[in-house]
Protein backbone atom coordinates (compact mmCIF):
# COMPACT_ATOMS: atom_id res chain seq x y z
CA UNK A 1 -29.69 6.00 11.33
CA UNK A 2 -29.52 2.74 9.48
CA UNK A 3 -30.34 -0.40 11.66
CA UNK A 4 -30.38 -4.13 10.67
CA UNK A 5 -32.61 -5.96 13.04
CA UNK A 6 -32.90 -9.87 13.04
CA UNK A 7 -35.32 -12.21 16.00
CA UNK A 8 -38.86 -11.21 17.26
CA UNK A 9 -39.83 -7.64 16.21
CA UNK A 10 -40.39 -6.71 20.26
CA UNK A 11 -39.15 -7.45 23.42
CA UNK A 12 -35.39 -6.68 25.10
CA UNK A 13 -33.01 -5.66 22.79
CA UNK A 14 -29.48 -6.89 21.75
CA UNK A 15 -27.60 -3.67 20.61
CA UNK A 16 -24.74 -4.49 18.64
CA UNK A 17 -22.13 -1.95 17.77
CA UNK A 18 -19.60 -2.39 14.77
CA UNK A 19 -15.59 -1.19 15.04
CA UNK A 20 -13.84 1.45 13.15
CA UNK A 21 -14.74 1.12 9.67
CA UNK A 22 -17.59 -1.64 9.85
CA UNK A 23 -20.91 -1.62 9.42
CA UNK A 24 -24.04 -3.96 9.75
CA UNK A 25 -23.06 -6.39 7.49
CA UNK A 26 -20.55 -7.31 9.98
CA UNK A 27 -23.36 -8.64 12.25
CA UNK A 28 -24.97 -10.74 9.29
CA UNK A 29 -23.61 -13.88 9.87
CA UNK A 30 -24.75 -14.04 13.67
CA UNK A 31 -27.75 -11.79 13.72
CA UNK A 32 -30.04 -14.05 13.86
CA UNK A 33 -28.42 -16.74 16.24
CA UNK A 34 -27.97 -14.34 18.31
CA UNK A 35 -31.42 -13.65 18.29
CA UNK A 36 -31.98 -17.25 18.98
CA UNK A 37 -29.08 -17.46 21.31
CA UNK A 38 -30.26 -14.89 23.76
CA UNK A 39 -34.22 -14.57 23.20
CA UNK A 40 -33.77 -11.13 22.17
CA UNK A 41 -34.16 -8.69 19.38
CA UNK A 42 -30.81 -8.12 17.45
CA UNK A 43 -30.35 -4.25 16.47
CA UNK A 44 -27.73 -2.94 14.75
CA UNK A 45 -26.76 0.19 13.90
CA UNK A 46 -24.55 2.32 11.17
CA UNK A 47 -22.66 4.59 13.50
CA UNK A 48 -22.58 8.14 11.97
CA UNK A 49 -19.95 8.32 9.06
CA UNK A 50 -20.00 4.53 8.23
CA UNK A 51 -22.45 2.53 6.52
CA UNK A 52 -24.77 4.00 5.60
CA UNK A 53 -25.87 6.40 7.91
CA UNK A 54 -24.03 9.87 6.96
CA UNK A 55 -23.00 12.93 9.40
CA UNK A 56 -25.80 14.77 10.41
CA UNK A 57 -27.23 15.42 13.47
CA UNK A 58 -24.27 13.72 15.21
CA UNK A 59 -20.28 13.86 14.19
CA UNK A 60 -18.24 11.36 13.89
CA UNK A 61 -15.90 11.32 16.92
CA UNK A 62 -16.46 8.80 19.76
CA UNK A 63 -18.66 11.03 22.64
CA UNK A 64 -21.22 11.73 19.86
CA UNK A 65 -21.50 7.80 19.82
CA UNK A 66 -21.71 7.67 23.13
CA UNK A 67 -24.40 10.15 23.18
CA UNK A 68 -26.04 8.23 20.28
CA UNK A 69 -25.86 5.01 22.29
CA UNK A 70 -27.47 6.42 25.49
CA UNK A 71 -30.30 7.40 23.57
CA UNK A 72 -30.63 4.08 22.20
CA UNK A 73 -30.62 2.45 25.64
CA UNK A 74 -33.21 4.70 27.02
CA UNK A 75 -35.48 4.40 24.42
CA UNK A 76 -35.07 0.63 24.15
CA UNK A 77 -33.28 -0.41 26.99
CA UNK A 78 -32.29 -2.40 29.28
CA UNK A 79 -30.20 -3.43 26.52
CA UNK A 80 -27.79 -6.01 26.20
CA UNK A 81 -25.06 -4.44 24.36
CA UNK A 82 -22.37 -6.42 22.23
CA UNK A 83 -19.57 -4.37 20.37
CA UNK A 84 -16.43 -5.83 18.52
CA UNK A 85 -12.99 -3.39 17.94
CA UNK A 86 -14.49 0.39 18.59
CA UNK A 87 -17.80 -0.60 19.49
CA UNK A 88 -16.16 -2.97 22.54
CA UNK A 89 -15.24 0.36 24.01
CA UNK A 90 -18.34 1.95 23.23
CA UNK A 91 -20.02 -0.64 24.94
CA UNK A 92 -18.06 -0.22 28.29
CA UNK A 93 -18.13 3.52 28.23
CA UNK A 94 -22.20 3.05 27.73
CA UNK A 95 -22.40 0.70 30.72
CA UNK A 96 -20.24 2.76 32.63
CA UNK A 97 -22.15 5.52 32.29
CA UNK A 98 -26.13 3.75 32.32
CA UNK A 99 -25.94 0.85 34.74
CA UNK A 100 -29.43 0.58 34.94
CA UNK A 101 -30.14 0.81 31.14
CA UNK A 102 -27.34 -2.32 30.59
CA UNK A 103 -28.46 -5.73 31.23
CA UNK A 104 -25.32 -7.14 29.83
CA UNK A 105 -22.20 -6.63 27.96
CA UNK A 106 -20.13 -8.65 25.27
CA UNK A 107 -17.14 -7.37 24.02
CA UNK A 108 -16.11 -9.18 21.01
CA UNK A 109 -12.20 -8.56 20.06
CA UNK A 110 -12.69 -4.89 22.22
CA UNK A 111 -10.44 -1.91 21.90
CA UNK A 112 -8.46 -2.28 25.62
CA UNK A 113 -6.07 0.20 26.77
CA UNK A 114 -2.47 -1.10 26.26
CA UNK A 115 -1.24 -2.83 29.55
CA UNK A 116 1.68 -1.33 31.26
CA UNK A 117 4.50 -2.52 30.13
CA UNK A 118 3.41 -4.70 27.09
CA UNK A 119 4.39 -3.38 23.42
CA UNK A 120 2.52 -6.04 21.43
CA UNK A 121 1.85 -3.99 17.96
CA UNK A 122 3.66 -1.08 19.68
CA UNK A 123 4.33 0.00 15.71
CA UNK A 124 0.78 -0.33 14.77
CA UNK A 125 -0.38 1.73 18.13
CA UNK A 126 1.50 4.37 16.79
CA UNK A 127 -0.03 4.52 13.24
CA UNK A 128 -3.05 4.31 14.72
CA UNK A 129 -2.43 7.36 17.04
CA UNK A 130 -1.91 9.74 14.24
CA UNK A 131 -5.13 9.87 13.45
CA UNK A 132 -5.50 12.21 16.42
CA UNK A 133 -4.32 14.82 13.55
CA UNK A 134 -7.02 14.69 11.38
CA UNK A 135 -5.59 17.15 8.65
CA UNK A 136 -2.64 14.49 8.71
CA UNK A 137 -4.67 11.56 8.44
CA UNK A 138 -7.56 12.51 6.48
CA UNK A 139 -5.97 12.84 3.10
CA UNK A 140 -4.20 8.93 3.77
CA UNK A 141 -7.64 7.43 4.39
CA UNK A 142 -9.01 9.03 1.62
CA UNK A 143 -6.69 7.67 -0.64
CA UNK A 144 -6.82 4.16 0.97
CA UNK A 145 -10.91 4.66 0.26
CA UNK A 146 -10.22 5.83 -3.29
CA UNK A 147 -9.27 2.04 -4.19
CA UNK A 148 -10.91 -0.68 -5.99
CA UNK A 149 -13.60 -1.76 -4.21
CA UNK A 150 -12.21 -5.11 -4.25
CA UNK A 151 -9.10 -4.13 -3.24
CA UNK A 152 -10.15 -2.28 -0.50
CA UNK A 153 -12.31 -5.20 0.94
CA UNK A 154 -9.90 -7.67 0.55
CA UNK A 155 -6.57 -6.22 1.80
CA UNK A 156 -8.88 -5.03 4.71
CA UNK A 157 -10.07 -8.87 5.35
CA UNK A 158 -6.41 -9.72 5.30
CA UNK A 159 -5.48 -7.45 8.22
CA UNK A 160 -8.40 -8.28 10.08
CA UNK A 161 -8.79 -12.34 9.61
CA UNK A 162 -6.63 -14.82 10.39
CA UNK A 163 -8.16 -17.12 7.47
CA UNK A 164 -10.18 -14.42 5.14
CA UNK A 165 -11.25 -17.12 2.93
CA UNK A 166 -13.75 -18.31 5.87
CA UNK A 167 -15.76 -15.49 4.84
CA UNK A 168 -18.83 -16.60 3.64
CA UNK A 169 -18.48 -15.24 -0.61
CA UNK A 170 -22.03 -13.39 -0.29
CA UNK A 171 -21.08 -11.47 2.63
CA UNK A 172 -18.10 -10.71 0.87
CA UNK A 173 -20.35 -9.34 -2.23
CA UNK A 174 -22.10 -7.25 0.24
CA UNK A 175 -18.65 -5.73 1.80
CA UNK A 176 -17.45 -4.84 -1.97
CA UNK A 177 -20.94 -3.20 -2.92
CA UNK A 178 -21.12 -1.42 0.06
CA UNK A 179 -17.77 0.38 -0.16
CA UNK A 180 -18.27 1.23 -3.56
CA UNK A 181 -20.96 2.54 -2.44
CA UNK A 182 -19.12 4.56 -0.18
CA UNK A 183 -16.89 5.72 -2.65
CA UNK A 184 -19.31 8.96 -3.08
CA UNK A 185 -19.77 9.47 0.99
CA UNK A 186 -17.92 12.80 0.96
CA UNK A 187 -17.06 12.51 4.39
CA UNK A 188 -16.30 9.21 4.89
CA UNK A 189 -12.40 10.04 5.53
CA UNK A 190 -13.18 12.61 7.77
CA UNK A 191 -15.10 10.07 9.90
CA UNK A 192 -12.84 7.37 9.55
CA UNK A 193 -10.28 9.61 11.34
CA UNK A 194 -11.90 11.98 13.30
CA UNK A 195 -13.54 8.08 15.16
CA UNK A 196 -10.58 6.58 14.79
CA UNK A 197 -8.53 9.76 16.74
CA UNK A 198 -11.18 9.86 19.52
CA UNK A 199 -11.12 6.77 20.04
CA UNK A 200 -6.95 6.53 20.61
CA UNK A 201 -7.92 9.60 22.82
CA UNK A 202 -10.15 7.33 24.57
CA UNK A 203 -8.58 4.03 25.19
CA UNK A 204 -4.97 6.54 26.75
CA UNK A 205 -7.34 8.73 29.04
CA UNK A 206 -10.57 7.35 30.12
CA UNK A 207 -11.17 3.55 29.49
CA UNK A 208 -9.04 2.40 32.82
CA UNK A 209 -11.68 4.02 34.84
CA UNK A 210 -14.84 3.10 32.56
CA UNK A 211 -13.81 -0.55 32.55
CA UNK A 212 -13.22 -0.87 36.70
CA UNK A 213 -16.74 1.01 36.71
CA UNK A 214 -18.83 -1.45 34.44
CA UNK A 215 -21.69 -3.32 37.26
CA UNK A 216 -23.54 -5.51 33.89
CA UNK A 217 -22.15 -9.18 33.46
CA UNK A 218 -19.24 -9.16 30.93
CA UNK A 219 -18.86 -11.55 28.41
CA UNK A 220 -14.59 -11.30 26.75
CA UNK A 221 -14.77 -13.01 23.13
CA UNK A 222 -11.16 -12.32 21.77
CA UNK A 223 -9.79 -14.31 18.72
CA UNK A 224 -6.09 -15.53 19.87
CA UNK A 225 -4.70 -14.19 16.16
CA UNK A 226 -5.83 -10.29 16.40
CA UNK A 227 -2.92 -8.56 14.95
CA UNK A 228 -4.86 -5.02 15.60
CA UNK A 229 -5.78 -6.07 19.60
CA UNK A 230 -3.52 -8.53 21.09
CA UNK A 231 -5.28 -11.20 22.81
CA UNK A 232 -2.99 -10.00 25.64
CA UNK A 233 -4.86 -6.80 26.14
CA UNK A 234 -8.23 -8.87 26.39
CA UNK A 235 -6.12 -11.00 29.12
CA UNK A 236 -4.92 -8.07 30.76
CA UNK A 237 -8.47 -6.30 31.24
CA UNK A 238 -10.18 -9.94 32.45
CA UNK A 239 -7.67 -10.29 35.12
CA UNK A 240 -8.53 -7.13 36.19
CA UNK A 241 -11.84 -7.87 36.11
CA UNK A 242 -12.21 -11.43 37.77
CA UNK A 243 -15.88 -11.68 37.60
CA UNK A 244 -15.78 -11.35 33.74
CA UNK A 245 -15.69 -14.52 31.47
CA UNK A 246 -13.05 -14.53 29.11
CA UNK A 247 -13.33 -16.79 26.02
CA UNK A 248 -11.10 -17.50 23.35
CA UNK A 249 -11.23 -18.38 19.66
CA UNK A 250 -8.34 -19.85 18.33
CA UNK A 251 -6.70 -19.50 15.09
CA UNK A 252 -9.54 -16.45 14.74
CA UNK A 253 -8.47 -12.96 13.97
CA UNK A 254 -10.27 -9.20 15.11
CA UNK A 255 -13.98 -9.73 13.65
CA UNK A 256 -15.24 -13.51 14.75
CA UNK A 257 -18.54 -12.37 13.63
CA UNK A 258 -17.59 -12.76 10.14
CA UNK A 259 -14.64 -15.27 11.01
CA UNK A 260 -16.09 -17.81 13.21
CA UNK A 261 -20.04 -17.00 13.31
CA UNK A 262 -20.88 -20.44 15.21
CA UNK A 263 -18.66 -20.46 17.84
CA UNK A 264 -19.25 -16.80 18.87
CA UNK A 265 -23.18 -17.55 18.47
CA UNK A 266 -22.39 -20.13 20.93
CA UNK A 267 -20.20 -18.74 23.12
CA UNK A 268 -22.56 -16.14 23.94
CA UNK A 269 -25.10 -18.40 24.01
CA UNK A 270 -24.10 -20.51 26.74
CA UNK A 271 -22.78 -16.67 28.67
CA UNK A 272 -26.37 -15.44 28.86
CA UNK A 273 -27.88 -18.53 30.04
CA UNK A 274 -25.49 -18.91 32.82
CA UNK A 275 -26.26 -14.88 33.41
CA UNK A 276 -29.67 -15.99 33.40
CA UNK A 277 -29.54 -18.74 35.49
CA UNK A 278 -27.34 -16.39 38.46
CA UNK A 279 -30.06 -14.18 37.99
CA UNK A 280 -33.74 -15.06 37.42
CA UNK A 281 -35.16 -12.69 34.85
CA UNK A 282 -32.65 -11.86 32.60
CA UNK A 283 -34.04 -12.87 29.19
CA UNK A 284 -31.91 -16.20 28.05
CA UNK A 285 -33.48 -17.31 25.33
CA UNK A 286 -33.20 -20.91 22.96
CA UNK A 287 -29.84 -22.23 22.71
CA UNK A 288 -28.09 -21.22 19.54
CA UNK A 289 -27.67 -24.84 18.65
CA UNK A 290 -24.62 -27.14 18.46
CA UNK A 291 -23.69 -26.89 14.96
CA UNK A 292 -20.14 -25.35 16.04
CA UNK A 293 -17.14 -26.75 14.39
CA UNK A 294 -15.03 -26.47 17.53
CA UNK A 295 -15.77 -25.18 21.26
CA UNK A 296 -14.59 -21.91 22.18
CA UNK A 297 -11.33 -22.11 24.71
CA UNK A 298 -12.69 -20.92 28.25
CA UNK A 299 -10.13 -19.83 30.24
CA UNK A 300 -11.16 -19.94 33.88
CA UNK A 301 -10.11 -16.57 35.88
């Protein structure tokens, strides 16, 4: 398993789980103010298949990251655990599962089920639901992964920023090397899909339940200008779940890590210390500063 670990080298951990397709570097430019932010140790992880941490031990479908993830909280837990896109969902299925090994939960720009009735990106669901066939999908991604690596970086920062040019350029450099790197991951299609179609399978069958289960405070971070999860579906699932914060970035698209690194740094920041200050003990650390270019919208539920 590759990790990326930022803040004091023990002590609680903040787990932090990338989405379909990311990696670590997602995490870069708020590793370590989330360290700061919540007093913790950041750890991040290359799920199996992406990154750089290859199919081994564990495939890449969605319960063997599950599995992975429960073996992470035991052996470091209580975590808290942040995910954005894919890992959002991980991150409520692991709570669901390990109350007592979750201290907390962030889900930055989750994967939500679809509300009833709402057909926001309906088109887009449905490309994304092919990849339950694998033999189907497989040979698109790996022509989508056969691309410059330039290319593939940038038309991917398109779809998943509302302003890509926000990126900081050397996290940029470190996107581009790392999927050329990936260029000669023979399996990296295969994962892409085979995560991608448990996931779908997922967010239609068992996330409902998962997400009315989850006991661990619940911080919602959801850019307003995610074209792959409506802001909708993070509405949806907080007025569901009343005694979950819900905080939104405007004019921020899927991955605020990479978009808007200060406010989600502070948004969380100012989360855990209220979780901390509800309940004695729970680990808030320094503030992550005031160096934000605009506060976060709170919307009060």
């Amino acid at each position: 398993m590759h990790t990326a670990e930022w803040g004091p080298a023990d002590g609680p951990v903040l787990l932090a789980v990338h989405g379909l397709g990311g990696s670590t570097v997602n995490w870069e430019p708020v590793g370590a103010g989330l360290a700061a932010a919540t007093g913790r140790r950041v750890v991040a992880v290359d799920l199996p298949g992406f990154g750089r941490t290859r199919t081994a031990t564990f495939t890449a479908v969605f319960e063997d990251y599950l599995r992975l993830l429960r073996v992470f909280a035991a052996r470091l837990g209580p975590v808290l655990v942040a995910g954005n896109s894919m890992g959002g969902a991980l991150s409520v299925a692991l709570a669901a599962r390990e109350p007592a090994r979750v201290d907390g939960v962030v889900l930055v720009n989750a994967a939500f089920p679809r509300p009833f009735g709402n057909v926001e990106q309906l088109a887009r669901s449905a490309r994304f639901a092919a990849l339950l066939a694998p033999r189907v999908a497989t040979p698109i991604v790996r022509a989508r992964l056969a691309l410059r690596p330039e290319t593939l970086v940038d038309a991917t920062l398109r779809a998943v920023m509302a302003h890509p040019r926000r990126l900081d350029p050397s996290v940029r450099e470190r996107l581009v090397a790392l999927a050329d790197e990936r260029r000669r991951v023979p399996e990296a299609a295969a994962a892409y899909a085979g995560a991608g179609g448990t996931l779908f399978r997922y967010l239609v069958a068992e996330m409902r339940r998962d997400l009315a289960m989850v006991r661990a405070p619940t911080l919602v971070l959801h850019g307003r200008r995610d074209r792959l999860v409506p802001v909708s579906f993070a509405r949806a699932a907080a007025t569901r779940r009343r005694d979950w914060q819900l905080v939104e970035l405007a004019s921020c698209g899927h991955v605020p890590m990479l978009e808007r690194p200060a406010e989600t740094v502070a948004a969380v920041g100012r989360w855990w210390r209220e979780v901390a200050s509800a309940r004695p003990g729970a680990g808030a650390g320094r503030s992550g500063g005031s160096d934000e270019p605009e506060r976060p919208h709170l919307v009060p539920l």
